[in-house]
C-alpha atoms as a PDB file:
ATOM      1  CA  UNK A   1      59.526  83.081  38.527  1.00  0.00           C
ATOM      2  CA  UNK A   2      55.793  84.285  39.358  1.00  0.00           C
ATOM      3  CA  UNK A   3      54.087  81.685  42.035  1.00  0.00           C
ATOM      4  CA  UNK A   4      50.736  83.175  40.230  1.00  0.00           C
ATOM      5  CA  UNK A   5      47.790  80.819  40.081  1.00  0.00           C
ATOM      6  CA  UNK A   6      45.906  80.558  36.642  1.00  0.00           C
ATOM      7  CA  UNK A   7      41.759  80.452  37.249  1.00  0.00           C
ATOM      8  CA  UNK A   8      39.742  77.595  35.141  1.00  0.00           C
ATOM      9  CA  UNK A   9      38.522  80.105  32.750  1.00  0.00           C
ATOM     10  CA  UNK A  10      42.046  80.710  31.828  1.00  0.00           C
ATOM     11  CA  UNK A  11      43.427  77.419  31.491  1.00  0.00           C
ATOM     12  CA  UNK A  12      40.508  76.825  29.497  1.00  0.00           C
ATOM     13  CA  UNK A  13      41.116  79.714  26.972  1.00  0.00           C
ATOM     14  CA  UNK A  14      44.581  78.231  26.392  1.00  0.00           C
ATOM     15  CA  UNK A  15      43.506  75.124  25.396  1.00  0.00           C
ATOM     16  CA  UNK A  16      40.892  76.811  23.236  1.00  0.00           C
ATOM     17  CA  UNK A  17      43.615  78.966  21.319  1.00  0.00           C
ATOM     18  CA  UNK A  18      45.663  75.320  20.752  1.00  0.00           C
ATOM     19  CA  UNK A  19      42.447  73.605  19.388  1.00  0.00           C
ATOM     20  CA  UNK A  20      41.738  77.129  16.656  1.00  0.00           C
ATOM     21  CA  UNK A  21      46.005  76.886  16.051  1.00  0.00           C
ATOM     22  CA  UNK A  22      46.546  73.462  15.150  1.00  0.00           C
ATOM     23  CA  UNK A  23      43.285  73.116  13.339  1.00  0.00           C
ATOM     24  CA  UNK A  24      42.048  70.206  15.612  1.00  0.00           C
ATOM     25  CA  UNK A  25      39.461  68.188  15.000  1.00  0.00           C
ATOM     26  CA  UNK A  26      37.161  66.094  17.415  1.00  0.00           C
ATOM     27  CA  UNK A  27      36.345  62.901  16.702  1.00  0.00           C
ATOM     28  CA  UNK A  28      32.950  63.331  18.455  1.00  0.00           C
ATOM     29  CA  UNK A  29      31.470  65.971  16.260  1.00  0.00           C
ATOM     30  CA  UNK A  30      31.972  63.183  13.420  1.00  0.00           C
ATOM     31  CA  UNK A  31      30.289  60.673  14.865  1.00  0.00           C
ATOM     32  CA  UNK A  32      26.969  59.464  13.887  1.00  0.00           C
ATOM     33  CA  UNK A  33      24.661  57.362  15.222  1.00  0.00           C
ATOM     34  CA  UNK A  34      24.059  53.765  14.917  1.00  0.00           C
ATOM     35  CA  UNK A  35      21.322  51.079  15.278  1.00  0.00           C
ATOM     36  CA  UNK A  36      23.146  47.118  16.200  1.00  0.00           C
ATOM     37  CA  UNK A  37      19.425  46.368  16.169  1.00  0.00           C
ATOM     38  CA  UNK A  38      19.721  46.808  12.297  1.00  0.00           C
ATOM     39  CA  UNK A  39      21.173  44.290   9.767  1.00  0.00           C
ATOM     40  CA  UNK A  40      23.870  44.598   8.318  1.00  0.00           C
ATOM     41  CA  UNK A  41      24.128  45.956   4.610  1.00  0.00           C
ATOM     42  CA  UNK A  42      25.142  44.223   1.847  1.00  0.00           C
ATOM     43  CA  UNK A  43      26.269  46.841  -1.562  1.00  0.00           C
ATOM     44  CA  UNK A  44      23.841  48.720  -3.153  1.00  0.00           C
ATOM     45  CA  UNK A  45      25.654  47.163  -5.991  1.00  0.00           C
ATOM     46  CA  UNK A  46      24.985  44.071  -5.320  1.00  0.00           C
ATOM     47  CA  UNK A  47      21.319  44.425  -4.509  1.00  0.00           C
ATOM     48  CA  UNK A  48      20.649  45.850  -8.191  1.00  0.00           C
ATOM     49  CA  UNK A  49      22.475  42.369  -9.577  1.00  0.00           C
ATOM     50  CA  UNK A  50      19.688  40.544  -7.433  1.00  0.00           C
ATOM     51  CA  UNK A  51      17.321  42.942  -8.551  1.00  0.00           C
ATOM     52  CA  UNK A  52      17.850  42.309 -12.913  1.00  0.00           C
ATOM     53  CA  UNK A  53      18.247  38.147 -11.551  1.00  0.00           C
ATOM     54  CA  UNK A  54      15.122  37.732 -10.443  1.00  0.00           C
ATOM     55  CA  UNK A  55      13.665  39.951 -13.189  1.00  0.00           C
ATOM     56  CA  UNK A  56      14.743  37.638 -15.681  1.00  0.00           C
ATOM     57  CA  UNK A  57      13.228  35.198 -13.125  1.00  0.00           C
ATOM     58  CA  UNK A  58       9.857  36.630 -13.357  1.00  0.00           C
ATOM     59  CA  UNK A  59       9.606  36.693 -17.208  1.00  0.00           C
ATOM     60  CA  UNK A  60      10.656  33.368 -17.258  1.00  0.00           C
ATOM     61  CA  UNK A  61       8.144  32.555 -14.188  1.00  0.00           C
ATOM     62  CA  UNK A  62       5.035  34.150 -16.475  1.00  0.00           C
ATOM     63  CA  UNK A  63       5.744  31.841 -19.497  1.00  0.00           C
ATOM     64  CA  UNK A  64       6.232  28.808 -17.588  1.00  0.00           C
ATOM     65  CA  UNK A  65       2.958  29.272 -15.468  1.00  0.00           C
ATOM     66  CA  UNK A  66       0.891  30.131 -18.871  1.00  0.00           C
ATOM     67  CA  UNK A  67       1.724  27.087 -20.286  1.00  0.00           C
ATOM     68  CA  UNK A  68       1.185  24.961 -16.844  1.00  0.00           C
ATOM     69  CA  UNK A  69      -2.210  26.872 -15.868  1.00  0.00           C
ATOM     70  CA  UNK A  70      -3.744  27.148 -19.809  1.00  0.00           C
ATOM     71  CA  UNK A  71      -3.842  30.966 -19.247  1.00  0.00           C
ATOM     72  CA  UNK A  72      -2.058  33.993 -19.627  1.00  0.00           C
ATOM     73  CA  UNK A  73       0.268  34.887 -16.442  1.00  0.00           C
ATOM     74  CA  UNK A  74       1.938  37.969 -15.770  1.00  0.00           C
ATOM     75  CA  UNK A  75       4.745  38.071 -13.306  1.00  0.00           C
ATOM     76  CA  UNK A  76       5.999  41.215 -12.226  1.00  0.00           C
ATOM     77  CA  UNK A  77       9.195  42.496  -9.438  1.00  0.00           C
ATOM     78  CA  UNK A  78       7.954  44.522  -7.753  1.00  0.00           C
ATOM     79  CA  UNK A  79      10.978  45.436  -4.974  1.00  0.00           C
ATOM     80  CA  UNK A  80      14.088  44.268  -4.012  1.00  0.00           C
ATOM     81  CA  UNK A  81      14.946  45.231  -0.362  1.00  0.00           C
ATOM     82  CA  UNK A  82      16.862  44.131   2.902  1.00  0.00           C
ATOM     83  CA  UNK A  83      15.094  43.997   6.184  1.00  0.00           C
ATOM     84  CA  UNK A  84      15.253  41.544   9.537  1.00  0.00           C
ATOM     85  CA  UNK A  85      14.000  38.706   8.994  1.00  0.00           C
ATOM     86  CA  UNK A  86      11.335  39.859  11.962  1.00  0.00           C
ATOM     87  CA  UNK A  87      10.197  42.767   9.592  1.00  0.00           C
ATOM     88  CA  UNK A  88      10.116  40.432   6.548  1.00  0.00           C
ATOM     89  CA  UNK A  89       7.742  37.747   8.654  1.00  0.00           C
ATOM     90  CA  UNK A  90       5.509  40.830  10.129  1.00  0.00           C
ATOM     91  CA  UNK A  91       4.559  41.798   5.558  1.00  0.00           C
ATOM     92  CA  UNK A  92       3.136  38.378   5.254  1.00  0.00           C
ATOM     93  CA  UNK A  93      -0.305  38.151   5.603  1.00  0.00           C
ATOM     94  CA  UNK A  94      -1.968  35.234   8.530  1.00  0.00           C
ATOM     95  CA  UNK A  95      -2.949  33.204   7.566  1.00  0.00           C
ATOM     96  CA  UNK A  96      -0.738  32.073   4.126  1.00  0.00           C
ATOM     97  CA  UNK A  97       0.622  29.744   2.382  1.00  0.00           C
ATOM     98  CA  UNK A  98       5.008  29.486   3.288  1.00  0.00           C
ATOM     99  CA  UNK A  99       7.118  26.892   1.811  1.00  0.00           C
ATOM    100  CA  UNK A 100      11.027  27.078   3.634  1.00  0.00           C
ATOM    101  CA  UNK A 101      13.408  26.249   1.316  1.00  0.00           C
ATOM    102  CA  UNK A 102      16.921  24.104   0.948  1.00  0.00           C
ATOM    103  CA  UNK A 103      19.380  25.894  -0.658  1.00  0.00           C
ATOM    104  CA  UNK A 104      22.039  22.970  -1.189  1.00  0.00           C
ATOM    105  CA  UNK A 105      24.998  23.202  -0.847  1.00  0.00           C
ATOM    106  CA  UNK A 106      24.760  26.140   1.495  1.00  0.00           C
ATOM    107  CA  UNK A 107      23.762  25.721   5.174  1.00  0.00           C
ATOM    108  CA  UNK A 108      21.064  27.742   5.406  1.00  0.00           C
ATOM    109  CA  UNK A 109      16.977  27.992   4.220  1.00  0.00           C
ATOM    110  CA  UNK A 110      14.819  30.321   2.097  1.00  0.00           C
ATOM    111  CA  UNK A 111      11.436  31.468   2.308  1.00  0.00           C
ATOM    112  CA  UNK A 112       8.519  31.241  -0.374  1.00  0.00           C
ATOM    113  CA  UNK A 113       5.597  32.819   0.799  1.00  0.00           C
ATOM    114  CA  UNK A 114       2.031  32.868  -1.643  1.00  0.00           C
ATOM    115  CA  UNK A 115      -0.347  34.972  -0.819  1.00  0.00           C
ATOM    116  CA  UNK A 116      -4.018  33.344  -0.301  1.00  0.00           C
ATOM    117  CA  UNK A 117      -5.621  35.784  -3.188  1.00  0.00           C
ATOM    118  CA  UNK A 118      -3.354  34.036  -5.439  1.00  0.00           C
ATOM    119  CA  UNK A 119      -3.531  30.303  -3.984  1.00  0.00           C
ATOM    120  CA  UNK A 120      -7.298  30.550  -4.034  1.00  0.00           C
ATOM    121  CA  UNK A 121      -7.773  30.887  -7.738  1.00  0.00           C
ATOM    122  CA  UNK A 122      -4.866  28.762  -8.927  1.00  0.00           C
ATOM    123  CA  UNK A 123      -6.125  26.003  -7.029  1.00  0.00           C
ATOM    124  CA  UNK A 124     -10.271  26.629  -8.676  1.00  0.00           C
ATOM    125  CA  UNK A 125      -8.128  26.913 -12.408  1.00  0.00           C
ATOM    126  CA  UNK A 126      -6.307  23.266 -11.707  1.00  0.00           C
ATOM    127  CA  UNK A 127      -9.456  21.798 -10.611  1.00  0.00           C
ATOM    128  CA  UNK A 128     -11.096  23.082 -13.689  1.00  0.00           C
ATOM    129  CA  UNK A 129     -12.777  26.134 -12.669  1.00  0.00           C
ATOM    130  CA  UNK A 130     -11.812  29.240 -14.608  1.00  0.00           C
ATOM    131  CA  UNK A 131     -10.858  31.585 -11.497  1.00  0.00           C
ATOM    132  CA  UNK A 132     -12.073  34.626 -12.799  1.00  0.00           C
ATOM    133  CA  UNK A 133     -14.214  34.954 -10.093  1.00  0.00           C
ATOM    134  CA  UNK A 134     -12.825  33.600  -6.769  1.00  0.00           C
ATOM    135  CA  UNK A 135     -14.398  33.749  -3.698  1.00  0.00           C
ATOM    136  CA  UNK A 136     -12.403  35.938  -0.470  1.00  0.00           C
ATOM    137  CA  UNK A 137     -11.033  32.845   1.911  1.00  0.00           C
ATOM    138  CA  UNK A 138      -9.466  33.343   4.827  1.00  0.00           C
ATOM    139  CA  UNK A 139      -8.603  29.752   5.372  1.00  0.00           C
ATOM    140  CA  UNK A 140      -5.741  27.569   5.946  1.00  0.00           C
ATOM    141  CA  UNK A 141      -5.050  25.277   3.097  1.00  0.00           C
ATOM    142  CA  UNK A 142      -5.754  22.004   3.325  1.00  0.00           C
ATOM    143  CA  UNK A 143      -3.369  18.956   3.212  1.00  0.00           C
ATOM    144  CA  UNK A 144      -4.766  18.198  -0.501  1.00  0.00           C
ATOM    145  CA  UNK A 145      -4.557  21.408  -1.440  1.00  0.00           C
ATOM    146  CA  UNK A 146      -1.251  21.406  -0.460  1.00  0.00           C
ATOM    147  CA  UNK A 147      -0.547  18.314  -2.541  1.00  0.00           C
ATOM    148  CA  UNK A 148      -1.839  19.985  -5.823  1.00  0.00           C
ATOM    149  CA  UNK A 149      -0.186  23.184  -5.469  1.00  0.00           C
ATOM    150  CA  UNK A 150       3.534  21.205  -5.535  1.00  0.00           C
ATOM    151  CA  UNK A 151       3.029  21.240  -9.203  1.00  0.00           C
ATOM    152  CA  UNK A 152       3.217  24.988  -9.429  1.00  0.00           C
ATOM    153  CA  UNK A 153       5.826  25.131  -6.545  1.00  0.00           C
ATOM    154  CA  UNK A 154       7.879  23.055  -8.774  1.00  0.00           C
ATOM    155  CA  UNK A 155       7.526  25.139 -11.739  1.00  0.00           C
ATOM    156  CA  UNK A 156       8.806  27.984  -9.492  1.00  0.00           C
ATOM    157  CA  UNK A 157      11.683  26.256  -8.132  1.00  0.00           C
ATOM    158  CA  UNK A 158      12.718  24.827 -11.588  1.00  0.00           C
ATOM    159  CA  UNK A 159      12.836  28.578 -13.132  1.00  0.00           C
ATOM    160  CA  UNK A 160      14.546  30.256  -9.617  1.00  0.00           C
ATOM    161  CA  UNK A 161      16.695  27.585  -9.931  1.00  0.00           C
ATOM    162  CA  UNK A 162      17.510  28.416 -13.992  1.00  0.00           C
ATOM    163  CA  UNK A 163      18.044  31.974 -13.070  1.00  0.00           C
ATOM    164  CA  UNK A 164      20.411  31.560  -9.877  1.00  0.00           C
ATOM    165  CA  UNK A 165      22.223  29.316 -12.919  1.00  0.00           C
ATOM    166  CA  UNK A 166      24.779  31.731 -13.607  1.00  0.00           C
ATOM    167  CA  UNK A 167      25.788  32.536  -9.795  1.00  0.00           C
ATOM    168  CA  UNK A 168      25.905  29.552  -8.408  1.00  0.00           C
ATOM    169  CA  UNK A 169      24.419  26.427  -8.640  1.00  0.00           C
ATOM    170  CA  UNK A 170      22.118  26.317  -5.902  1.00  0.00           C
ATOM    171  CA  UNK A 171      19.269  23.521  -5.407  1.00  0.00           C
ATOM    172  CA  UNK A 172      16.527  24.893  -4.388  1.00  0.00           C
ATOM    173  CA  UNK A 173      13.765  21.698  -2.621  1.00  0.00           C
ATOM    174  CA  UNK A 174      10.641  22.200  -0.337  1.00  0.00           C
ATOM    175  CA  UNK A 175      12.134  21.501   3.135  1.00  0.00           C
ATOM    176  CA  UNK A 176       8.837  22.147   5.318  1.00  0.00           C
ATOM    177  CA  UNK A 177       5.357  23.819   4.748  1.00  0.00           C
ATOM    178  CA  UNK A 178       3.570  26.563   6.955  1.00  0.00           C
ATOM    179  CA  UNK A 179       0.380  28.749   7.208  1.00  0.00           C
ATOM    180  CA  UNK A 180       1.837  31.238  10.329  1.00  0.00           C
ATOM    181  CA  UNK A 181       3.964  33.545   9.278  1.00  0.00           C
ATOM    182  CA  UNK A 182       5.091  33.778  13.483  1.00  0.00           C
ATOM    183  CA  UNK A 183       5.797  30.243  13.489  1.00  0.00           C
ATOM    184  CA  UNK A 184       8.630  30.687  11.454  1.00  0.00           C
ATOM    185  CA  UNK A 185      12.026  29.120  13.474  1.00  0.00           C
ATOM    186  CA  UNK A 186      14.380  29.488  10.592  1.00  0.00           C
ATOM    187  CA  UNK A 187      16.587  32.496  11.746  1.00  0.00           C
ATOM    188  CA  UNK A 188      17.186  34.340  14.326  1.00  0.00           C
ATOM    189  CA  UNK A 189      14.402  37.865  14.257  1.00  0.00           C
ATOM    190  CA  UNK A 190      17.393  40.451  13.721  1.00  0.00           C
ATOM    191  CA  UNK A 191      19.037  38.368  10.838  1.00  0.00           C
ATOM    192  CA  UNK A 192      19.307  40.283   7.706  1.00  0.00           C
ATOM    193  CA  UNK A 193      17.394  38.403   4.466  1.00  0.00           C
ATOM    194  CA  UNK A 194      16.869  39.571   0.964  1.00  0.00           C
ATOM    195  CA  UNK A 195      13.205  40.040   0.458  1.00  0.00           C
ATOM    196  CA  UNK A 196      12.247  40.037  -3.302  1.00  0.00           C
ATOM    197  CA  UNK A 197       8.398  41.215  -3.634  1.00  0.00           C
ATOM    198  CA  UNK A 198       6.516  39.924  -7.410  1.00  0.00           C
ATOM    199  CA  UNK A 199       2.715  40.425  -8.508  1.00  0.00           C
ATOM    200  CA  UNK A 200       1.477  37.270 -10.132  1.00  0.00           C
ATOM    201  CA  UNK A 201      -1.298  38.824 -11.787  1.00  0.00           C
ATOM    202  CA  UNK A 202      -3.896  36.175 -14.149  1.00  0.00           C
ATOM    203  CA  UNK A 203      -6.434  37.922 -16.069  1.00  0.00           C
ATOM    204  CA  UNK A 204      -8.149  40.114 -13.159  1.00  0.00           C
ATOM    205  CA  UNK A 205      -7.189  37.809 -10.572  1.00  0.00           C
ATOM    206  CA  UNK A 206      -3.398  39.355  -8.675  1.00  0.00           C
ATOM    207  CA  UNK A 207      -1.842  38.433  -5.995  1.00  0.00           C
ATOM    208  CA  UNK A 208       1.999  39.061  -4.206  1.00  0.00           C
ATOM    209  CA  UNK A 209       4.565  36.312  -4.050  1.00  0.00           C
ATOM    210  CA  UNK A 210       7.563  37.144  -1.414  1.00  0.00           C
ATOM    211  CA  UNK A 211      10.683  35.579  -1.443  1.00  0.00           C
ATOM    212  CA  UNK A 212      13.401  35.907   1.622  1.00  0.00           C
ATOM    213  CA  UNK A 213      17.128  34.957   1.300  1.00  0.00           C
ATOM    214  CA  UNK A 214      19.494  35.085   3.970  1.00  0.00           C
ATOM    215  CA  UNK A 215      22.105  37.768   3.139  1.00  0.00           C
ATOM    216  CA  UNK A 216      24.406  35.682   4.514  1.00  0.00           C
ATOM    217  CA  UNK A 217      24.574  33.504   1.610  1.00  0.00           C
ATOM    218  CA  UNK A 218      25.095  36.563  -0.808  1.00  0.00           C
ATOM    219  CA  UNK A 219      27.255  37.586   0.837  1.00  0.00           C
ATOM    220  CA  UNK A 220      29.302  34.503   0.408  1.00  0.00           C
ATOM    221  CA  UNK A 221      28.510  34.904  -3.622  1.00  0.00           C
ATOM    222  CA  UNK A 222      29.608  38.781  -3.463  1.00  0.00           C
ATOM    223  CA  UNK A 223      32.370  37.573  -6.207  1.00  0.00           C
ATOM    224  CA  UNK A 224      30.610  35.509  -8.180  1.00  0.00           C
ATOM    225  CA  UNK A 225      27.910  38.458  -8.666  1.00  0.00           C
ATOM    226  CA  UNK A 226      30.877  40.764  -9.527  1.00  0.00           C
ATOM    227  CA  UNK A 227      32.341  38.011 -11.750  1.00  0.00           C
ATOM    228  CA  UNK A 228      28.975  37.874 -13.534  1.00  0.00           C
ATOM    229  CA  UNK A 229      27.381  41.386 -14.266  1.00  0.00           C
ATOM    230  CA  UNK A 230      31.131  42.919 -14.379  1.00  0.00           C
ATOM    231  CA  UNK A 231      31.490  41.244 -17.975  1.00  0.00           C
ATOM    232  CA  UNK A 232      30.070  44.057 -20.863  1.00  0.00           C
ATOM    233  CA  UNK A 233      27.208  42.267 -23.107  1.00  0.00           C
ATOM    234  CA  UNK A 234      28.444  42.793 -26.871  1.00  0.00           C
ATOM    235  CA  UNK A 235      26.648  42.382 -29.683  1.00  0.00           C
ATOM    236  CA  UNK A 236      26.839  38.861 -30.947  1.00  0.00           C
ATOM    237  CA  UNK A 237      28.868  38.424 -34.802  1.00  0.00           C
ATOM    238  CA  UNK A 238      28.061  36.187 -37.226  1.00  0.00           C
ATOM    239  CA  UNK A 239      30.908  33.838 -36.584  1.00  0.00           C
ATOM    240  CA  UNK A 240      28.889  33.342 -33.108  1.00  0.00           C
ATOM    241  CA  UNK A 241      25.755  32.972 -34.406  1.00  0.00           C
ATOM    242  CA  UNK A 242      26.859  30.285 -36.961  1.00  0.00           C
ATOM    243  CA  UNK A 243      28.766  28.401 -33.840  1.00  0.00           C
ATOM    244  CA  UNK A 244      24.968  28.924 -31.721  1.00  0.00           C
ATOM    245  CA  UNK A 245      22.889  27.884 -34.699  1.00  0.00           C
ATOM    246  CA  UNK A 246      25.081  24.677 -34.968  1.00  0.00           C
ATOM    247  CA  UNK A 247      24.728  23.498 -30.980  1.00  0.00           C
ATOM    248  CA  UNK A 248      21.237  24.378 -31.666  1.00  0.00           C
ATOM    249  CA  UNK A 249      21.041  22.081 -34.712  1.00  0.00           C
ATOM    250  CA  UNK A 250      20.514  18.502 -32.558  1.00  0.00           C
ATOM    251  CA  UNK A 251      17.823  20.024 -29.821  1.00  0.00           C
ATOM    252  CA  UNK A 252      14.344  18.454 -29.737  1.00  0.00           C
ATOM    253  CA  UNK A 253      11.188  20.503 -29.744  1.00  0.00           C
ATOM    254  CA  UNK A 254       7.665  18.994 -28.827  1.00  0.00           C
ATOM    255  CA  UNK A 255       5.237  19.904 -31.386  1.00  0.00           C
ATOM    256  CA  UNK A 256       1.533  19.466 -30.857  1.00  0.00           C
ATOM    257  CA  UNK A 257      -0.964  19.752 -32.915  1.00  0.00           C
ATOM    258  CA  UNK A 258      -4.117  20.355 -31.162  1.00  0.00           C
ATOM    259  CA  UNK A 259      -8.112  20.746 -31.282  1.00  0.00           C
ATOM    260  CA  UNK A 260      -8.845  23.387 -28.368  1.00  0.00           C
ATOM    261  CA  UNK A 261     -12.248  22.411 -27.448  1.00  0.00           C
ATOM    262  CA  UNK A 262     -14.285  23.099 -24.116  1.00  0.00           C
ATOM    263  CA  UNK A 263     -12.890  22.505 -20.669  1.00  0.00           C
ATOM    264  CA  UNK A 264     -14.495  19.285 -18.906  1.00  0.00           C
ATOM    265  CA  UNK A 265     -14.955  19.637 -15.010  1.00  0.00           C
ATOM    266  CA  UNK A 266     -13.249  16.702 -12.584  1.00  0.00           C
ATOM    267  CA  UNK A 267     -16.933  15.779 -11.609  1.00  0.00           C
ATOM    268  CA  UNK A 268     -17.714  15.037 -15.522  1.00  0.00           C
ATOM    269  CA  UNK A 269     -14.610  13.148 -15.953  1.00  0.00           C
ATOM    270  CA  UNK A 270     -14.709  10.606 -13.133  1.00  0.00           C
ATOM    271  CA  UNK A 271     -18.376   9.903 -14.155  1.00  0.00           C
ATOM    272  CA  UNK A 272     -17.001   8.819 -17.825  1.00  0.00           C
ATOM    273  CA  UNK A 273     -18.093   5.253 -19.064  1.00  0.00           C
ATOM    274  CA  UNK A 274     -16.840   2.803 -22.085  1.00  0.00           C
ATOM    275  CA  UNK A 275     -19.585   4.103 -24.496  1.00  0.00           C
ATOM    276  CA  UNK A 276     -19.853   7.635 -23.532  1.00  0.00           C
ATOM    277  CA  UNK A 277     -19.347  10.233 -26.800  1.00  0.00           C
ATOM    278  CA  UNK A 278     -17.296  13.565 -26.029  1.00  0.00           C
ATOM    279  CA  UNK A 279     -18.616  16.748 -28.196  1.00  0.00           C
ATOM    280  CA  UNK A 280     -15.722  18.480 -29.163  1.00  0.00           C
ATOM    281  CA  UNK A 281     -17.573  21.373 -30.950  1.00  0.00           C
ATOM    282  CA  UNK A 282     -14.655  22.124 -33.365  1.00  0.00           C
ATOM    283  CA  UNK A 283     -15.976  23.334 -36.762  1.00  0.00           C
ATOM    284  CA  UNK A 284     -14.712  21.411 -39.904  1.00  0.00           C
ATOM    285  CA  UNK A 285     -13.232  24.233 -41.647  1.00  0.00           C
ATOM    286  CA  UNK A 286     -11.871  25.585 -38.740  1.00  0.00           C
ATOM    287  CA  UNK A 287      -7.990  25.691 -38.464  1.00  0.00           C
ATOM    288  CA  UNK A 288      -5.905  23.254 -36.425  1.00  0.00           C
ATOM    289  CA  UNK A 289      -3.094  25.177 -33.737  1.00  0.00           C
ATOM    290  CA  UNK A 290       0.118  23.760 -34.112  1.00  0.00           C
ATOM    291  CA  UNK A 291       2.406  24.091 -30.751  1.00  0.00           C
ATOM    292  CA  UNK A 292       5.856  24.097 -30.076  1.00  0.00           C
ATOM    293  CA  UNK A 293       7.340  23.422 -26.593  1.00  0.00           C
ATOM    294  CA  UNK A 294       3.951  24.525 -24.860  1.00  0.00           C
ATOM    295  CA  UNK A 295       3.544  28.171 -27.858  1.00  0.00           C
ATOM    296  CA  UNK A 296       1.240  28.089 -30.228  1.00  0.00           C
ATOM    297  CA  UNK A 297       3.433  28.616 -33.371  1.00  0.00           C
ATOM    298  CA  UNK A 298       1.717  27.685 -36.524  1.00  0.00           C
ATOM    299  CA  UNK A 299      -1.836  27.352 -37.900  1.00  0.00           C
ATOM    300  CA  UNK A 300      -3.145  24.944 -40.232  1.00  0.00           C
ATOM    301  CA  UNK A 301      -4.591  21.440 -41.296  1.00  0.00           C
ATOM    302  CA  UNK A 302      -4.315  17.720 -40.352  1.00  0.00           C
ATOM    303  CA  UNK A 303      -3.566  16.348 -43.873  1.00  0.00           C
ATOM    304  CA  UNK A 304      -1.747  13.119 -45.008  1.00  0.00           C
ATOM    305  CA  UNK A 305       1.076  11.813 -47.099  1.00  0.00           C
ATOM    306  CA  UNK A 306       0.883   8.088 -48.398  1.00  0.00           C
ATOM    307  CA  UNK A 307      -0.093   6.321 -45.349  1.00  0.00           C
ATOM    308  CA  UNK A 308       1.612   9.069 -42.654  1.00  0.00           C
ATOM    309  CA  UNK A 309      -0.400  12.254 -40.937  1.00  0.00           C
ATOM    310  CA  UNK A 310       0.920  15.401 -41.662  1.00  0.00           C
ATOM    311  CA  UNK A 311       0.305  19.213 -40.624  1.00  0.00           C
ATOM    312  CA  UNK A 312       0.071  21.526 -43.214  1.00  0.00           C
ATOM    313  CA  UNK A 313       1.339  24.950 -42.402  1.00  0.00           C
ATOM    314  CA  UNK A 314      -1.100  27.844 -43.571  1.00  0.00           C
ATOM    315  CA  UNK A 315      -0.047  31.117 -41.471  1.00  0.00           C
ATOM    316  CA  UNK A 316       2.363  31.947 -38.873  1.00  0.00           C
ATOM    317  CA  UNK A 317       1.166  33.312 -35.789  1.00  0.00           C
ATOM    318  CA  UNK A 318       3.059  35.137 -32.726  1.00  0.00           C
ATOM    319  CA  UNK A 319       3.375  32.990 -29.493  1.00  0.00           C
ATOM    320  CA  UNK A 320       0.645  33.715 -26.859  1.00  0.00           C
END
């Protein structure tokens, strides 16, 4: 037997010839990098589920503010995204207008943040202004202001609350208020949330509404999302449509028939008096708008039969 020594270089060439032979692979040349300062993922999947939700929510948020605000809303999504919840807070604008929301009968809150270029001008339109032209404000909102605006928070919360419908039947309520988006105590800064981004836009008045959801919680619904958008949409047959038509058959619709005649500001109407006359200016021969559940549906004329009022029916028109 040889008592020979082998040098480093030639143990090392050994080893090199066992690695090329046997084909071995390192596990550090597949490595990659990784951030634990980022949050964790949810399925791209499942973020394009969130994404068609809460476009059905803003369609359904633009015909339910038209009819509330006597104008014509447009509500569009604009993105659907995950970030911390300390990048989400950083986007809003200071100061603002947050709500934080319950989301019963999960532990755990929401955030609805309205930007000021959109509070601003709602706020003129429900005090009887027209908010065409608002005025820049970089302003807290007031306590009163804060009072009127639940009307349109509620309006949002009724149709989020329609759309989630099919997932799960979360409650969505107003919880607490805030103007600082840095205030914010609701979760931790490196929690993951679902920020959905939407442009209320009124005539040439826009403005962003955000909306954060802990990813947590959809998480949690990861099967009831599959559940729901795994099922194909068919086209509906006739034997459907008959069974449709006939739950229909008992609902109620609210029909009004109305005189649109000139907006009256708050100032005018607290000075009213037994006595006082209110000029409608609404032409004789001009037709009467006849709408259903807050559309306008028909046009036509206030007539009568016997010793009831009627509406008689002269044209169709689309909804607006």
């Amino acid at each position: 037997m040889s008592d020979r020594v082998l040098s480093q270089e030639e143990i090392d060439s050994v080893f090199r010839n066992l690695q090329a032979t046997a084909g071995y692979d390192d596990p550090a040349k597949r490595a990659q990098p990784y951030d634990f300062r980022r949050p964790d993922r949810i399925a791209k999947d499942q973020l394009r589920a969130i994404h068609l939700l809460h476009d059905n929510f803003a369609r359904s948020l633009g015909s339910s503010l038209s009819a509330y605000l006597r104008a014509y809303v447009i509500v569009n999504l604009v993105s659907v995204e995950q970030l911390s919840f300390l990048e989400f807070s950083q986007c809003l604008p200071s100061p603002t207008c947050i709500v934080s929301l319950n989301m019963k009968p999960f532990d755990g809150n929401a955030i609805l943040e309205l930007n000021p270029s959109m509070v601003f001008p709602i706020l003129e339109m429900l005090l009887g202004g027209t908010g065409k032209n608002p005025q820049q404000m970089d302003r807290e909102i007031t306590e009163i202001e804060q009072s009127i605006l639940d009307g349109v928070f509620r309006i949002i919360l009724h149709d989020l609350q329609e759309s989630w419908a099919p997932i799960s039947a979360i409650r969505f309520s107003i919880d607490a208020r805030e103007t600082e988006p840095q205030l914010l105590q609701i979760l931790a800064p490196n929690e993951a949330v679902v920020a959905v981004s939407m442009e209320i836009r009124i005539g040439e008045v826009s403005g962003m509404m955000n909306l954060g959801i802990p990813s947590i919680i959809i998480k949690m619904l990861r099967q009831k999302f599959d559940q729901q958008w795994s099922v194909r949409k068919t086209e509906s047959n006739e034997d459907e449509r008959t069974r449709m038509l006939r739950l229909l058959n008992q609902a109620a619709i609210k029909m009004d028939a109305r005189l649109s005649g000139p907006a009256l500001s708050v100032q005018d109407m607290l000075e009213l008096k037994p006595g006082d006359i209110l000029a409608l200016d609404y032409p004789l021969g001009r037709p009467v708008d006849l709408v259903l559940n807050g559309k306008q549906k028909f046009r036509g004329r206030v007539a009568s039969n016997g010793r009831n009022r009627t509406f008689l029916i002269d044209e169709a028109r689309q909804p607006v």
